[in-house]
PDB file of N, CA and C in Angstrom:
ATOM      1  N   UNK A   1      -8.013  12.344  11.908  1.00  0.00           N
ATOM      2  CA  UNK A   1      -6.972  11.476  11.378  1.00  0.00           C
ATOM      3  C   UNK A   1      -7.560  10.582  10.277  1.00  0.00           C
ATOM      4  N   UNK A   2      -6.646  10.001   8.953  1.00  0.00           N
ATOM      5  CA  UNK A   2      -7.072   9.331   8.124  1.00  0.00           C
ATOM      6  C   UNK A   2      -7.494   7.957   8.806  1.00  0.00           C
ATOM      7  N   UNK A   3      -8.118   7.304   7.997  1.00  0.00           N
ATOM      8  CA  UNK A   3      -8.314   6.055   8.209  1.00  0.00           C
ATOM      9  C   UNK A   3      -8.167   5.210   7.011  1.00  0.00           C
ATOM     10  N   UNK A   4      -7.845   4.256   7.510  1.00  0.00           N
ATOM     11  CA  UNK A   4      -7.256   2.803   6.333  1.00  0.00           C
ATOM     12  C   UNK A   4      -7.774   1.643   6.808  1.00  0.00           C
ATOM     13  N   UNK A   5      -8.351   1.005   5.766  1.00  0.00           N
ATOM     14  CA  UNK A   5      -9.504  -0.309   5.700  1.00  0.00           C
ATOM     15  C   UNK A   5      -8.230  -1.598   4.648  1.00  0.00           C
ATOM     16  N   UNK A   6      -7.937  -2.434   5.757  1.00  0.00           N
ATOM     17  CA  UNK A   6      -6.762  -3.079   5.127  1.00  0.00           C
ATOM     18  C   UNK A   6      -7.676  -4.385   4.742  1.00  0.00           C
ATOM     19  N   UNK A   7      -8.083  -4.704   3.790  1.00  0.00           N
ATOM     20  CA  UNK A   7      -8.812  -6.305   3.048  1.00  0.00           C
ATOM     21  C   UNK A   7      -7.598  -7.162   2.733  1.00  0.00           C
ATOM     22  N   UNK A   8      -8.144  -8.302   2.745  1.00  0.00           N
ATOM     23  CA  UNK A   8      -9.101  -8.976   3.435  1.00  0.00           C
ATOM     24  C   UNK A   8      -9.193  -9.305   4.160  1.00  0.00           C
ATOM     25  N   UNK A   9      -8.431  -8.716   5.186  1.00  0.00           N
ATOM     26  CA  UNK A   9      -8.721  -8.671   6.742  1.00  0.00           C
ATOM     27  C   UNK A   9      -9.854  -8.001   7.314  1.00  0.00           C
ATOM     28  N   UNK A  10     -10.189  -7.342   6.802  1.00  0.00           N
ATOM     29  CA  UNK A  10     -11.464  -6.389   6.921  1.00  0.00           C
ATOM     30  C   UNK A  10     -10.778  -5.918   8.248  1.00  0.00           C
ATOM     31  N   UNK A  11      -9.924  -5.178   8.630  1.00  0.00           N
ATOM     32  CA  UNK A  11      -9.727  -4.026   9.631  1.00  0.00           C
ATOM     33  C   UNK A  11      -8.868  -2.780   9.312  1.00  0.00           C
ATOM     34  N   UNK A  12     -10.278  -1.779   9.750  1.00  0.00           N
ATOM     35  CA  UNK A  12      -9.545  -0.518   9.630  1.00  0.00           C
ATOM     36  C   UNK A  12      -8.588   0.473  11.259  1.00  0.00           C
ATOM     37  N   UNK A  13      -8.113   0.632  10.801  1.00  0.00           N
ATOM     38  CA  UNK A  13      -7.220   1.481  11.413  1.00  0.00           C
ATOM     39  C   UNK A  13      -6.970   3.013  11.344  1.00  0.00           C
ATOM     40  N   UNK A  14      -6.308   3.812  12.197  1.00  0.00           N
ATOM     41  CA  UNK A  14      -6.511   5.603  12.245  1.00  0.00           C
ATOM     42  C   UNK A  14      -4.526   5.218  11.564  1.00  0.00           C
ATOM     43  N   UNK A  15      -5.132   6.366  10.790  1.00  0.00           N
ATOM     44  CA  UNK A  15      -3.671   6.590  10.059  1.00  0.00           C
ATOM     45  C   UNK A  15      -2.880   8.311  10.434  1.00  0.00           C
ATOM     46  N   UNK A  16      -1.707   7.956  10.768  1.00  0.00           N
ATOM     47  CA  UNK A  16      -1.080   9.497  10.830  1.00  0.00           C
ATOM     48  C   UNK A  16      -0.814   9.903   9.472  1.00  0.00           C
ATOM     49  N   UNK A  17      -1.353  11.332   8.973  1.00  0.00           N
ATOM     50  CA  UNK A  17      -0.858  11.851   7.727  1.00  0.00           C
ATOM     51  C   UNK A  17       0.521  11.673   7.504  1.00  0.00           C
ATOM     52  N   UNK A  18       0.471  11.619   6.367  1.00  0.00           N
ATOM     53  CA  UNK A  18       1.494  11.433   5.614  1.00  0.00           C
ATOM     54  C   UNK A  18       2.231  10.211   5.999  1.00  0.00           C
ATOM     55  N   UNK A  19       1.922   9.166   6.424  1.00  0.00           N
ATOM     56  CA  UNK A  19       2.505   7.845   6.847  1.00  0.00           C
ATOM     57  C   UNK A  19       2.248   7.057   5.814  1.00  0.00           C
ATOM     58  N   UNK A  20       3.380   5.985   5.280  1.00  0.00           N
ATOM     59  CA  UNK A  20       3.161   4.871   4.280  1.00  0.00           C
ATOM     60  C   UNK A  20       1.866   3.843   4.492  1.00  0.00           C
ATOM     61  N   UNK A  21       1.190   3.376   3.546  1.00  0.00           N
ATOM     62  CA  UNK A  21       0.403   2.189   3.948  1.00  0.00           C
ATOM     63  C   UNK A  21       1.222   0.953   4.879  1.00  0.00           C
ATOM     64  N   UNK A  22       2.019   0.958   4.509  1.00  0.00           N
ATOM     65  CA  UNK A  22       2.828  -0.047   5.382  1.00  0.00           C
ATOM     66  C   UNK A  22       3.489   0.127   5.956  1.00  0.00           C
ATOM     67  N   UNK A  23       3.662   1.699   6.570  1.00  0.00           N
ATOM     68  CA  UNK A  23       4.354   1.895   8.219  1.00  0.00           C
ATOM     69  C   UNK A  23       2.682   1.650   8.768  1.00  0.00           C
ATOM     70  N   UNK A  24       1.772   2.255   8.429  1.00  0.00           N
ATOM     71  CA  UNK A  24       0.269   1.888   9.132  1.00  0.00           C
ATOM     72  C   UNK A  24       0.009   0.587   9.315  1.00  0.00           C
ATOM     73  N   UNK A  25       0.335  -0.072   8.097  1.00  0.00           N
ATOM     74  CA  UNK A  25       0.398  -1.896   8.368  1.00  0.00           C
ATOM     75  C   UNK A  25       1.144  -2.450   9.788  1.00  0.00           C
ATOM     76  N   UNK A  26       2.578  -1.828   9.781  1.00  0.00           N
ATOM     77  CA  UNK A  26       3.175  -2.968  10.810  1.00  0.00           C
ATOM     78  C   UNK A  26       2.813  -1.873  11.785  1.00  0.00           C
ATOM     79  N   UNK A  27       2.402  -0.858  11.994  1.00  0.00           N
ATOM     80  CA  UNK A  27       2.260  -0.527  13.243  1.00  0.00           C
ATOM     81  C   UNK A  27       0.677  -1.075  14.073  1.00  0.00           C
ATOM     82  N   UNK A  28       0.194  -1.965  13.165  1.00  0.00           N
ATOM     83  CA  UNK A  28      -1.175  -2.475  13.562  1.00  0.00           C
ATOM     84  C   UNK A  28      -1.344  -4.098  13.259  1.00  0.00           C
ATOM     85  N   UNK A  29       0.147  -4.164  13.105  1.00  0.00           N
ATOM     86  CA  UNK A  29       0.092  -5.757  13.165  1.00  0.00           C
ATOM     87  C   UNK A  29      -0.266  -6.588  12.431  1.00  0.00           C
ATOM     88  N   UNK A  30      -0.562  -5.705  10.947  1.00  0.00           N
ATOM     89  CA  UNK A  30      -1.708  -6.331   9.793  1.00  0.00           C
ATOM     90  C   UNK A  30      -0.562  -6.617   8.898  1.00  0.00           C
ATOM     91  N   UNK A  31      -0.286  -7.987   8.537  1.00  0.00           N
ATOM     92  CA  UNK A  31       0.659  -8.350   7.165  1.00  0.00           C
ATOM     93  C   UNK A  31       0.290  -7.840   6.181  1.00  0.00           C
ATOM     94  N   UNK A  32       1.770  -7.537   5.866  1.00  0.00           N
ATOM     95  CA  UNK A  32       1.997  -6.906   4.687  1.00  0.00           C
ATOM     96  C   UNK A  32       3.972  -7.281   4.459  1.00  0.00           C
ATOM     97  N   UNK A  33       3.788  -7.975   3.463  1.00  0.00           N
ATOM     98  CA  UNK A  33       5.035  -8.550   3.260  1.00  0.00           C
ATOM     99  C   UNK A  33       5.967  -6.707   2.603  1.00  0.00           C
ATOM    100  N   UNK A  34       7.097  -7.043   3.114  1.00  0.00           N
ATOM    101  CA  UNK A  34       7.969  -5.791   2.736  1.00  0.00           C
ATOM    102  C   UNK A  34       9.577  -6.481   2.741  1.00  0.00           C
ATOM    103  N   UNK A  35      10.334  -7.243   1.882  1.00  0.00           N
ATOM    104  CA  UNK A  35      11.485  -7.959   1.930  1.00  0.00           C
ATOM    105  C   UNK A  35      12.474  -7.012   1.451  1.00  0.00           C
ATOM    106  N   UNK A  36      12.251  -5.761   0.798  1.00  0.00           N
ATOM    107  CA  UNK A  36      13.231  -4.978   0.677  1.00  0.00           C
ATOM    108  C   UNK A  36      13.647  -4.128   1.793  1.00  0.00           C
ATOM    109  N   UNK A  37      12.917  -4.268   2.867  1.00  0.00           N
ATOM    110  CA  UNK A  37      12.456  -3.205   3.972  1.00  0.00           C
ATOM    111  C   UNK A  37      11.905  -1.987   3.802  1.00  0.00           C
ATOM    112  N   UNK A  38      10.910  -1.891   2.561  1.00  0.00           N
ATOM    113  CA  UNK A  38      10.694  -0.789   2.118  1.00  0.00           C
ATOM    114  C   UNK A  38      10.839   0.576   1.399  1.00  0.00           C
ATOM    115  N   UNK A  39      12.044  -0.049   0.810  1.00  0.00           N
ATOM    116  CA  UNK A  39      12.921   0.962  -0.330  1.00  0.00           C
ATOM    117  C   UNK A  39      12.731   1.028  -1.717  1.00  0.00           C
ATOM    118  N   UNK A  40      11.223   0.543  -2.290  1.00  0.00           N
ATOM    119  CA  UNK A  40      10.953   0.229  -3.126  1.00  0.00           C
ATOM    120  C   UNK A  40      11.752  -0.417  -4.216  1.00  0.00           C
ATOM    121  N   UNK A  41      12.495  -1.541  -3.575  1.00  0.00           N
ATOM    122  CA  UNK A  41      13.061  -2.587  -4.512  1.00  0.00           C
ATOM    123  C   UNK A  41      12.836  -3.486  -5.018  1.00  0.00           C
ATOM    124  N   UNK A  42      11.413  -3.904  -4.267  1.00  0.00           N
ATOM    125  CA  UNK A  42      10.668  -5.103  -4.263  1.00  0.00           C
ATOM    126  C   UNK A  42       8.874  -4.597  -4.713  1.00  0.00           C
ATOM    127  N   UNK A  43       8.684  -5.491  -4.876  1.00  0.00           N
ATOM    128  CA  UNK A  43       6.814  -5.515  -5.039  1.00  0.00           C
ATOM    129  C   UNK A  43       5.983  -6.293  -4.393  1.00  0.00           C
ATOM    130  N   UNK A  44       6.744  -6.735  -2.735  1.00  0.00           N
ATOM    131  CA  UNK A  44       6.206  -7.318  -1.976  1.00  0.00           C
ATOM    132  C   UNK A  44       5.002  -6.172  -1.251  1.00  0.00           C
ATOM    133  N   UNK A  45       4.904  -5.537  -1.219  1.00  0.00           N
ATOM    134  CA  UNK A  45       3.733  -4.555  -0.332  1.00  0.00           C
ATOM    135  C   UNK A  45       3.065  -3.990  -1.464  1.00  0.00           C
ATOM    136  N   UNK A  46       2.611  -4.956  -2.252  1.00  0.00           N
ATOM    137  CA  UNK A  46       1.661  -4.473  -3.357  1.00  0.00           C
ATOM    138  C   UNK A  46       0.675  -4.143  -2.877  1.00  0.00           C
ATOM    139  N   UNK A  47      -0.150  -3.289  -2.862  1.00  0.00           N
ATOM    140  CA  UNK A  47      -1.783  -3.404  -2.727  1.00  0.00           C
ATOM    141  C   UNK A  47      -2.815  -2.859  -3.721  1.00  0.00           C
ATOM    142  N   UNK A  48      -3.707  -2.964  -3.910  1.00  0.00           N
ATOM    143  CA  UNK A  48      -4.600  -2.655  -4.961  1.00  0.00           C
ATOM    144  C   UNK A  48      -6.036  -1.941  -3.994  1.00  0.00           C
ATOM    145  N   UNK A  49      -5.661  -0.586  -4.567  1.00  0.00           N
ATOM    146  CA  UNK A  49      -6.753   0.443  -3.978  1.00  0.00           C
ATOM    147  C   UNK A  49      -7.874   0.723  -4.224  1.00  0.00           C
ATOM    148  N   UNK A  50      -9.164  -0.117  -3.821  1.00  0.00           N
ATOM    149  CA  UNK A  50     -10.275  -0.179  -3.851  1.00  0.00           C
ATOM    150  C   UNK A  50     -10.948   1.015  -3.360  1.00  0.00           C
ATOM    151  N   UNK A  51     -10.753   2.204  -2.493  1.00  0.00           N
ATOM    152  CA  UNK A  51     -11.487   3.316  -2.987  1.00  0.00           C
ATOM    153  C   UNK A  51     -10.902   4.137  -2.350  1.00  0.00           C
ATOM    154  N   UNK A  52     -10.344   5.361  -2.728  1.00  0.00           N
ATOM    155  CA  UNK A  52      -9.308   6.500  -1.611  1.00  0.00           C
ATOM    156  C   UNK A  52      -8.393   6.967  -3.026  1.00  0.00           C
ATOM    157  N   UNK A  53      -8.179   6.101  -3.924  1.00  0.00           N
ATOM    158  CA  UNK A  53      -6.846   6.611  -4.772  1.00  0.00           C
ATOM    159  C   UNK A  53      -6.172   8.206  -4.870  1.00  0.00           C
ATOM    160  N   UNK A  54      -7.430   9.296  -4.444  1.00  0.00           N
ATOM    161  CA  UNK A  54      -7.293  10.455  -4.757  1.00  0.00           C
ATOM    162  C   UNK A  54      -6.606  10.757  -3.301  1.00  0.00           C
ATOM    163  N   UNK A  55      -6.530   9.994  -2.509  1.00  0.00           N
ATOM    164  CA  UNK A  55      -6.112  10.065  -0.912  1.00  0.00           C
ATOM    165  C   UNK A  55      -4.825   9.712  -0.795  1.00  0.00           C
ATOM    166  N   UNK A  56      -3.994   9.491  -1.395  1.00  0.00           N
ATOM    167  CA  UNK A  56      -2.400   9.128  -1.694  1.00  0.00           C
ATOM    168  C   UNK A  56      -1.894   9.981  -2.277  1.00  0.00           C
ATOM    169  N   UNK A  57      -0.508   9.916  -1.945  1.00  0.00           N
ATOM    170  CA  UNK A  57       0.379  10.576  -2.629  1.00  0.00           C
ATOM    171  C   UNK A  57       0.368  10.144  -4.490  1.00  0.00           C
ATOM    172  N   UNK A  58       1.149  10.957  -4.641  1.00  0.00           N
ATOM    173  CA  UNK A  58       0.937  10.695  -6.366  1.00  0.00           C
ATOM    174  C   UNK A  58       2.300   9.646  -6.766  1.00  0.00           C
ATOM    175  N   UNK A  59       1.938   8.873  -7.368  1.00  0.00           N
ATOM    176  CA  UNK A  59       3.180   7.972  -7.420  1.00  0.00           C
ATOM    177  C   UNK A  59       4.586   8.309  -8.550  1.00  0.00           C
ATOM    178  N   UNK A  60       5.395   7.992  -8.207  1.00  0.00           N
ATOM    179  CA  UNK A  60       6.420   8.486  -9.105  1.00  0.00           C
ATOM    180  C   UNK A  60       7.217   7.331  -9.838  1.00  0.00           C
ATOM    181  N   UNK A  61       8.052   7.921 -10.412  1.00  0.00           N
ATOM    182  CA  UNK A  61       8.850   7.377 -11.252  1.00  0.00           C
ATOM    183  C   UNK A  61       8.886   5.484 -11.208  1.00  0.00           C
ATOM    184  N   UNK A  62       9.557   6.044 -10.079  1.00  0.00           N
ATOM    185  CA  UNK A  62      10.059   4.553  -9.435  1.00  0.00           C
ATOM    186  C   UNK A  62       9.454   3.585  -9.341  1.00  0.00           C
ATOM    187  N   UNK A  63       8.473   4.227  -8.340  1.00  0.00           N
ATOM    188  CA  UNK A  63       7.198   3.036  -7.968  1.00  0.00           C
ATOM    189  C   UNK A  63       6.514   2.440  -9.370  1.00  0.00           C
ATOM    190  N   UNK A  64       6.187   3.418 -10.368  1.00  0.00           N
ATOM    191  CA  UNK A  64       5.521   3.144 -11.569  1.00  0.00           C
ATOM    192  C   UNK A  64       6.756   1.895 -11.991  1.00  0.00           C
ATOM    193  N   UNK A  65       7.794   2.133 -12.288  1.00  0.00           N
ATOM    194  CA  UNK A  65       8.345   1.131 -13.114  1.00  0.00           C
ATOM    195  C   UNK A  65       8.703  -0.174 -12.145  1.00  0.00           C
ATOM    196  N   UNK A  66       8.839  -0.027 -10.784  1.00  0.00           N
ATOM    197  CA  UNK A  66       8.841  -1.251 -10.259  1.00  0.00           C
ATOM    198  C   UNK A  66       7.732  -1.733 -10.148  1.00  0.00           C
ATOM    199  N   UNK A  67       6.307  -1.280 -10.168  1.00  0.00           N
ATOM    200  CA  UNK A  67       5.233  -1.831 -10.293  1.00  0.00           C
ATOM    201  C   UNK A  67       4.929  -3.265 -11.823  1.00  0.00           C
ATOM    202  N   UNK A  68       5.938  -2.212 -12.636  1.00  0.00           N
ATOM    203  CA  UNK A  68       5.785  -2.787 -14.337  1.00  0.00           C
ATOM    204  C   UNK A  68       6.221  -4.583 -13.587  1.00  0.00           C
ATOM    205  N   UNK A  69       7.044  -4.723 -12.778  1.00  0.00           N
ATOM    206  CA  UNK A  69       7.591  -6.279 -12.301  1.00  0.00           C
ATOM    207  C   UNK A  69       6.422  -7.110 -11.408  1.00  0.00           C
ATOM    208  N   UNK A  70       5.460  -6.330 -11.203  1.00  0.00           N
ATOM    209  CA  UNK A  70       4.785  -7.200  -9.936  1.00  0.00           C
ATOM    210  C   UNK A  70       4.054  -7.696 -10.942  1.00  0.00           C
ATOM    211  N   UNK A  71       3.096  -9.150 -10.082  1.00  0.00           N
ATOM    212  CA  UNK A  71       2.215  -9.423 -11.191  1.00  0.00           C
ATOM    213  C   UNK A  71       0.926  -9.277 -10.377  1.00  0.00           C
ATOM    214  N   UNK A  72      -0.099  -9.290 -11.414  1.00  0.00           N
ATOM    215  CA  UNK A  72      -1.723  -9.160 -10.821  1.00  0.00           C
ATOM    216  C   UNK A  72      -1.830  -7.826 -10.635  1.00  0.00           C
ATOM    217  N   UNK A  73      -0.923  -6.878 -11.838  1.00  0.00           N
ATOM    218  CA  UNK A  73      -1.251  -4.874 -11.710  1.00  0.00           C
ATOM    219  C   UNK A  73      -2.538  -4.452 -12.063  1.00  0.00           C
ATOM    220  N   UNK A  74      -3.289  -3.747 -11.769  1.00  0.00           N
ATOM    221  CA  UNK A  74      -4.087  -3.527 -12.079  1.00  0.00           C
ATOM    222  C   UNK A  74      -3.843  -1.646 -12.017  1.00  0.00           C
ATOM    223  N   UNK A  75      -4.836  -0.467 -12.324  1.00  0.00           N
ATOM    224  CA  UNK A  75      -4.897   0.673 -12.615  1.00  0.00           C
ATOM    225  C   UNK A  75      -5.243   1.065 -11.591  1.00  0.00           C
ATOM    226  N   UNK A  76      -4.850   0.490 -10.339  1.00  0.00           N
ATOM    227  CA  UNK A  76      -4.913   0.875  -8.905  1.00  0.00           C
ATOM    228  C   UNK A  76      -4.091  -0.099  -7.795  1.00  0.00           C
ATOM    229  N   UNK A  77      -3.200  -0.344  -8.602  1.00  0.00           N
ATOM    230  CA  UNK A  77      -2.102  -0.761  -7.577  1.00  0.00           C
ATOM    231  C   UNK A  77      -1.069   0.181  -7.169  1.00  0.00           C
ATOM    232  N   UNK A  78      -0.548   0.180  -6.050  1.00  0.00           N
ATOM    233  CA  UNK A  78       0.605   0.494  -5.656  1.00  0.00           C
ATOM    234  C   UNK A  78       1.308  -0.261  -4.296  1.00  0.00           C
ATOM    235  N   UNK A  79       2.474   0.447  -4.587  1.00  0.00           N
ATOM    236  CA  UNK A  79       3.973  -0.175  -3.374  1.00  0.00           C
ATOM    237  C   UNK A  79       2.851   0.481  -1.956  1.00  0.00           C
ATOM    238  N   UNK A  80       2.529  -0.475  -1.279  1.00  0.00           N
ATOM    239  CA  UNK A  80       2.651   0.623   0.298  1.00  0.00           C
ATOM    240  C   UNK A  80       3.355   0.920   1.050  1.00  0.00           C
ATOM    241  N   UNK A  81       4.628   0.917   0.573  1.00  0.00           N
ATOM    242  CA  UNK A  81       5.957   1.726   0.878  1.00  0.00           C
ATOM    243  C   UNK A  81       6.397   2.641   0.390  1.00  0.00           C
ATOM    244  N   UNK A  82       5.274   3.259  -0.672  1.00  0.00           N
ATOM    245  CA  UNK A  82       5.467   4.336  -1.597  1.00  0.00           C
ATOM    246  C   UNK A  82       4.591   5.331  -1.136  1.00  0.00           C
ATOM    247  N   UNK A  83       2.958   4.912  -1.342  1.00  0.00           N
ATOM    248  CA  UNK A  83       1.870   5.149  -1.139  1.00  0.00           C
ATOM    249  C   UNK A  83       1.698   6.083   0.499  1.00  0.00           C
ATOM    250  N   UNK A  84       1.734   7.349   0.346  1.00  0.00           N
ATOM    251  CA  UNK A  84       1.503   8.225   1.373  1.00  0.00           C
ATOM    252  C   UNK A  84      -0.025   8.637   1.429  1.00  0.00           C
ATOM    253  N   UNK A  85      -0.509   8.665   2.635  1.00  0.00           N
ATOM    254  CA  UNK A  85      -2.038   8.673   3.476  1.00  0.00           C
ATOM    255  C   UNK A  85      -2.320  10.033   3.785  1.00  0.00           C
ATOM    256  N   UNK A  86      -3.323  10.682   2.690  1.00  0.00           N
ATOM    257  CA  UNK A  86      -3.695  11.901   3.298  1.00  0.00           C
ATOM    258  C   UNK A  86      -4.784  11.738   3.577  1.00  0.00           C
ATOM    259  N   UNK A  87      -5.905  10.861   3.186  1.00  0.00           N
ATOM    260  CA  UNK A  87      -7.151  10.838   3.647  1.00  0.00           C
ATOM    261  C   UNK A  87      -7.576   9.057   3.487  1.00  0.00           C
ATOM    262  N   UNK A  88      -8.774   8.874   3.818  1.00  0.00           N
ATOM    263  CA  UNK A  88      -9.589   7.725   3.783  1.00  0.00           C
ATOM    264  C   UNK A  88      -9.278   7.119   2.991  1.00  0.00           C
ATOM    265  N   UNK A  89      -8.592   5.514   2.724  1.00  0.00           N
ATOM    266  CA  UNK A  89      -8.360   4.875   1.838  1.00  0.00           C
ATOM    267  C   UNK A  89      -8.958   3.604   2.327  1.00  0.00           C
ATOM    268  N   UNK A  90      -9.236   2.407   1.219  1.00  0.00           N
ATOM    269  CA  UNK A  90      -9.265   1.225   1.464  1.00  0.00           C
ATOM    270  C   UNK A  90      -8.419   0.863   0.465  1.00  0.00           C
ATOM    271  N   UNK A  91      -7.457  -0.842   1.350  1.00  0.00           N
ATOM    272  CA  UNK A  91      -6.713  -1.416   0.312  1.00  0.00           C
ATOM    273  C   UNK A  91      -6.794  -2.731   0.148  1.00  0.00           C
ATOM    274  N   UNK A  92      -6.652  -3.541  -0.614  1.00  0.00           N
ATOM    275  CA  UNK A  92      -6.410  -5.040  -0.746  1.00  0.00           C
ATOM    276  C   UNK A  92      -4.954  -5.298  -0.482  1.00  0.00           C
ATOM    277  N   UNK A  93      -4.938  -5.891  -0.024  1.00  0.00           N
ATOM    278  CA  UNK A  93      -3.395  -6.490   0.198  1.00  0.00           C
ATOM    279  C   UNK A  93      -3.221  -7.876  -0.484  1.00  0.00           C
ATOM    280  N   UNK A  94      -1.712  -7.630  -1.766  1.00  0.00           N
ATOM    281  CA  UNK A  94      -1.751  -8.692  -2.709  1.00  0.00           C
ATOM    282  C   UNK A  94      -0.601  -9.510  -1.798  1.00  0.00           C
ATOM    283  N   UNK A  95      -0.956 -10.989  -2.153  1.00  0.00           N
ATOM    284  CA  UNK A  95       0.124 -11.807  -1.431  1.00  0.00           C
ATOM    285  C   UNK A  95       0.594 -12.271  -2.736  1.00  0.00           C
ATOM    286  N   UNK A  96       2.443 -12.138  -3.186  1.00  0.00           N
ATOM    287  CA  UNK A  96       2.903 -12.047  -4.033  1.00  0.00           C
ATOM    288  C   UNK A  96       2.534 -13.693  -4.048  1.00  0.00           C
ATOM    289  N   UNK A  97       2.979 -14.124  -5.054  1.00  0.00           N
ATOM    290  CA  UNK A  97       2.759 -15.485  -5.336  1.00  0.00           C
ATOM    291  C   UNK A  97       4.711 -16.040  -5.280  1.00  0.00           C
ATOM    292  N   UNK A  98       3.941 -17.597  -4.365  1.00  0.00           N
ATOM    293  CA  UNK A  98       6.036 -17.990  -3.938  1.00  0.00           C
ATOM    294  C   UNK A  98       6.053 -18.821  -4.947  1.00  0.00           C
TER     295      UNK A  98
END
């Protein structure tokens, strides 16, 4: 099974393939803000992927242009409501700014 290293919490967790970063989040109790409930409407479950990127799904349309709204993007962010787990990832988890 994959595994996911959620920062800066520093805890990793066993991930079921093909599961969102942030169905893996709340099923382990690790915040991760999601106010759209995960329909990629929002850019609350930002995270920025510190090493695995090739371990996700490939991002699409959507996610790319709702990403264009979040702030603090970097060339390894994504929604973890987008972001599907095929192998070993680590992520940062961004706390949107209130």
């Amino acid at each position: 099974m994959p595994m996911i290293t959620f920062l800066p919490v520093n805890k990793t967790v066993e991930a079921k393939p093909n599961q969102t970063i942030l169905e893996v989040a709340l099923e382990h109790e690790i915040p991760l803000q999601h106010a759209c409930g995960g329909f990629c409407a929002c850019t609350t479950c930002h995270v920025i992927v510190k090493s695995g990127d090739d371990q996700l799904s490939e991002m699409d349309d959507t996610e790319e242009e709702r990403l264009d709204r979040a702030s603090g993007v970097t060339l390894h962010s994504r929604l973890g409501c987008q972001a599907r787990i095929k192998g070993d990832v680590t992520v940062e988890v961004v706390h949107p700014e209130a």
